[in-house]
C-alpha atoms as a PDB file:
ATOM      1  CA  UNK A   1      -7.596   0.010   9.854  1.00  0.00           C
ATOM      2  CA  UNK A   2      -4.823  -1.813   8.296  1.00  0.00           C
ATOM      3  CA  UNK A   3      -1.536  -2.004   6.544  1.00  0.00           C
ATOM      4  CA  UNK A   4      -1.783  -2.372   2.453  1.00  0.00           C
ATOM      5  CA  UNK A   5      -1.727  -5.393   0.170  1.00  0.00           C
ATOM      6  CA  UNK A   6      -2.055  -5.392  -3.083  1.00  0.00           C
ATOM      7  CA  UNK A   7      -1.637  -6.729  -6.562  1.00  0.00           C
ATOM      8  CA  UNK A   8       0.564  -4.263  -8.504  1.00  0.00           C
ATOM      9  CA  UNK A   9       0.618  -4.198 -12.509  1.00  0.00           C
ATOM     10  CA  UNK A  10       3.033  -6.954 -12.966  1.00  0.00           C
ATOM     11  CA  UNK A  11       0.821  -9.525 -11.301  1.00  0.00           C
ATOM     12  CA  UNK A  12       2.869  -9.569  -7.636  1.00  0.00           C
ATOM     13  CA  UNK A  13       1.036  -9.101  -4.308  1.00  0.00           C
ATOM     14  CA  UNK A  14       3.080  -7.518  -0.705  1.00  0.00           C
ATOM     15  CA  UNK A  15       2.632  -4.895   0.619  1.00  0.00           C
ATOM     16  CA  UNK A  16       2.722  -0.989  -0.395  1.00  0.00           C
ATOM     17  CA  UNK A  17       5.502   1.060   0.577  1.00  0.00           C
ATOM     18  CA  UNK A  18       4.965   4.068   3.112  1.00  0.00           C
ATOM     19  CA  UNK A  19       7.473   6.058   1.454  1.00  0.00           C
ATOM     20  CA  UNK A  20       5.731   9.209  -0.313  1.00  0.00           C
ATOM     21  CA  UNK A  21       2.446   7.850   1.711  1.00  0.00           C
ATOM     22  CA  UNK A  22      -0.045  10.249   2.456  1.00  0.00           C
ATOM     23  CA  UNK A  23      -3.428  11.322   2.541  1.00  0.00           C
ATOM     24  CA  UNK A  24      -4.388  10.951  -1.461  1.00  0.00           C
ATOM     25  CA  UNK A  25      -2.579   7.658  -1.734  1.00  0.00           C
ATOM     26  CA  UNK A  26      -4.802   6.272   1.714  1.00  0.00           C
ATOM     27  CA  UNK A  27      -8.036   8.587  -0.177  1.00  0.00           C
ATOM     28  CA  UNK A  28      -7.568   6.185  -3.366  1.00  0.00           C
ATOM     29  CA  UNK A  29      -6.852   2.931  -1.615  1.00  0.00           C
ATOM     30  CA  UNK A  30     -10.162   3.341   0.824  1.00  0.00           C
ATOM     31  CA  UNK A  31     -12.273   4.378  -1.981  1.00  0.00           C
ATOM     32  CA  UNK A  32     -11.123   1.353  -4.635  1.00  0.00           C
ATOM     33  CA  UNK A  33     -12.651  -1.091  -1.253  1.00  0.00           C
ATOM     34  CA  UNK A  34     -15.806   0.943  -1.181  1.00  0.00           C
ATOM     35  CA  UNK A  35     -15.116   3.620   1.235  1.00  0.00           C
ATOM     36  CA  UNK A  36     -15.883   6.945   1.034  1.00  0.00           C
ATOM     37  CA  UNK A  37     -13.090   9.634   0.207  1.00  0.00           C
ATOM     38  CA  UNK A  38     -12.342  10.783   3.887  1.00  0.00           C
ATOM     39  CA  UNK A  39      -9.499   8.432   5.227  1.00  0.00           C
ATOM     40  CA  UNK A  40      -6.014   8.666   7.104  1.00  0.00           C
ATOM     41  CA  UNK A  41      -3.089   7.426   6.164  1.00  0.00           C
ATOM     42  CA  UNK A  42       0.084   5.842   8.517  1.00  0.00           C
ATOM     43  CA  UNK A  43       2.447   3.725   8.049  1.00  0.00           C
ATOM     44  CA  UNK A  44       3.914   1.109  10.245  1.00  0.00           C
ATOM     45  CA  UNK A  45       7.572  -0.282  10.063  1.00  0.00           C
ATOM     46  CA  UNK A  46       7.514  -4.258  10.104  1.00  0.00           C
ATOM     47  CA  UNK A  47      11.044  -6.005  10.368  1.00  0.00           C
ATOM     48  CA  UNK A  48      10.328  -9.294   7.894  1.00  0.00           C
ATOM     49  CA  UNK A  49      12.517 -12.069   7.117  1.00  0.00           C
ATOM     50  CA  UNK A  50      11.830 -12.439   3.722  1.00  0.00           C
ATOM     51  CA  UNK A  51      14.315 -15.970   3.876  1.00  0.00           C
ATOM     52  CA  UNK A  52      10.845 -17.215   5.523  1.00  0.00           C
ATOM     53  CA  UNK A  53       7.908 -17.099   3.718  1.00  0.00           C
ATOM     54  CA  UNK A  54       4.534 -16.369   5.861  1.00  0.00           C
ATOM     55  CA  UNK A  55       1.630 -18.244   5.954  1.00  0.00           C
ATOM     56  CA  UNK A  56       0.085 -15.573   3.775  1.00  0.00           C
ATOM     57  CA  UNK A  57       2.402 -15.586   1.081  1.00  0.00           C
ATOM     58  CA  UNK A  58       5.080 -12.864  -0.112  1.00  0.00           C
ATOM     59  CA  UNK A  59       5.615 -10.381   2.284  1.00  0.00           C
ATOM     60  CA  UNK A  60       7.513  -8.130  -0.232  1.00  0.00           C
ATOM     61  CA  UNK A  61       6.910  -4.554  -1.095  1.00  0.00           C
ATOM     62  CA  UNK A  62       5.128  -4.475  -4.661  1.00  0.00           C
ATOM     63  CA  UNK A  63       4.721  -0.745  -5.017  1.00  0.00           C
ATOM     64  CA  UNK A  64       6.735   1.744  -3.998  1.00  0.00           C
ATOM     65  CA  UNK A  65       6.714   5.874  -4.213  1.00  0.00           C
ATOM     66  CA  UNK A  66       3.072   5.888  -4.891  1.00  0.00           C
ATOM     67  CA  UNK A  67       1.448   9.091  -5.899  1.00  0.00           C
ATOM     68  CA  UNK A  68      -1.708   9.944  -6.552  1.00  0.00           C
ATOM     69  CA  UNK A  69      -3.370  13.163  -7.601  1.00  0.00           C
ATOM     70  CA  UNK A  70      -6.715  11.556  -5.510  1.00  0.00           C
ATOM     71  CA  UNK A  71      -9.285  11.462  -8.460  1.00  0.00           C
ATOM     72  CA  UNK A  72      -7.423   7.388  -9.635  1.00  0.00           C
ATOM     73  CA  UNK A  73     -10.425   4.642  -8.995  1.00  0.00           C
ATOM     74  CA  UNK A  74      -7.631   2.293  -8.350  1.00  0.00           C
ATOM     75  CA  UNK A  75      -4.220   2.348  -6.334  1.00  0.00           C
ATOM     76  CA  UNK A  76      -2.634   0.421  -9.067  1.00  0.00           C
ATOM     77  CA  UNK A  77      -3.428   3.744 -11.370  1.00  0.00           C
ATOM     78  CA  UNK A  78      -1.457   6.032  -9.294  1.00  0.00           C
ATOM     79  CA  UNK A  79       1.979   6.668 -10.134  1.00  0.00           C
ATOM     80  CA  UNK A  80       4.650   4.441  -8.557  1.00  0.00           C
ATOM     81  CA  UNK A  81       7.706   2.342  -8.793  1.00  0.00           C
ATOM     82  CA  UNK A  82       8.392  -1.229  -8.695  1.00  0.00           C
ATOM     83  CA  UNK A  83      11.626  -1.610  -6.073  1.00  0.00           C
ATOM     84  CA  UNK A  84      13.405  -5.342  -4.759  1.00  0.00           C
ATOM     85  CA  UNK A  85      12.637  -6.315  -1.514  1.00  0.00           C
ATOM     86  CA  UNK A  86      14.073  -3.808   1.362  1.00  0.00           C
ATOM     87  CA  UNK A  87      14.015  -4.681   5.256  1.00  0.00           C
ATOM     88  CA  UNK A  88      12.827  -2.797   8.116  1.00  0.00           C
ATOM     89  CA  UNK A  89      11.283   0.046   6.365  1.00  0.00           C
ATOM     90  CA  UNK A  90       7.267   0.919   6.653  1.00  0.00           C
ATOM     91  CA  UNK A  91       4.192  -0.437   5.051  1.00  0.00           C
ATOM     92  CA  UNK A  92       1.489   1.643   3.984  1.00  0.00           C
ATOM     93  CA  UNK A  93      -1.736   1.578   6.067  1.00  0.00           C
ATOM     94  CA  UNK A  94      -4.763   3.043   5.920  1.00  0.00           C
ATOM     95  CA  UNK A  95      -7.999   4.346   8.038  1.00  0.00           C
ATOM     96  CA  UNK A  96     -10.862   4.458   5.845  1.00  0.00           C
ATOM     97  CA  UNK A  97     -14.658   5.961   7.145  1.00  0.00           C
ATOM     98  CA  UNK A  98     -18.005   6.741   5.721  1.00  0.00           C
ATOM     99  CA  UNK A  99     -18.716   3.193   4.638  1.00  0.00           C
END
């Protein structure tokens, strides 16, 4: 269980946006890490001051609107949006079973 990072097709890694965040989207993301299909998706709203970088890099939101039929191999592959940093709104996060 987690929130989502990940590297979107421009080469940046932050977080996924829970807007549009669902079942599918969470069904893709746990099966790209090895998981089987069956997961659960929530999202989790994180204030971050992006004026101060973590330890772990950019905390920015990378993809955003994902949307995914559920059949994509990849997160990346799903439809989405690229969108400048916002504040206070959720991160993706997943539940993934049946390792």
């Amino acid at each position: 269980m987690g929130t989502l990072r990940t590297r979107n097709r421009f080469g940046r890694t932050g977080f996924v946006s829970a807007y549009n965040w669902g079942y599918k989207e969470a069904t893709v993301a746990c099966r790209q890490i090895g998981y089987a299909a069956g997961a659960q998706g929530f999202t989790r709203t994180i204030n971050m001051d992006f004026a101060q970088p973590s330890r772990s890099g950019s905390e920015t939101r990378v993809m955003y609107n994902v949307r995914c039929r559920g059949d994509e191999a990849r997160i990346q592959d799903c439809a989405h949006t690229s969108r400048s940093n916002s504040l206070s709104l959720g991160v993706a996060g997943v539940v993934c079973r049946g390792k």
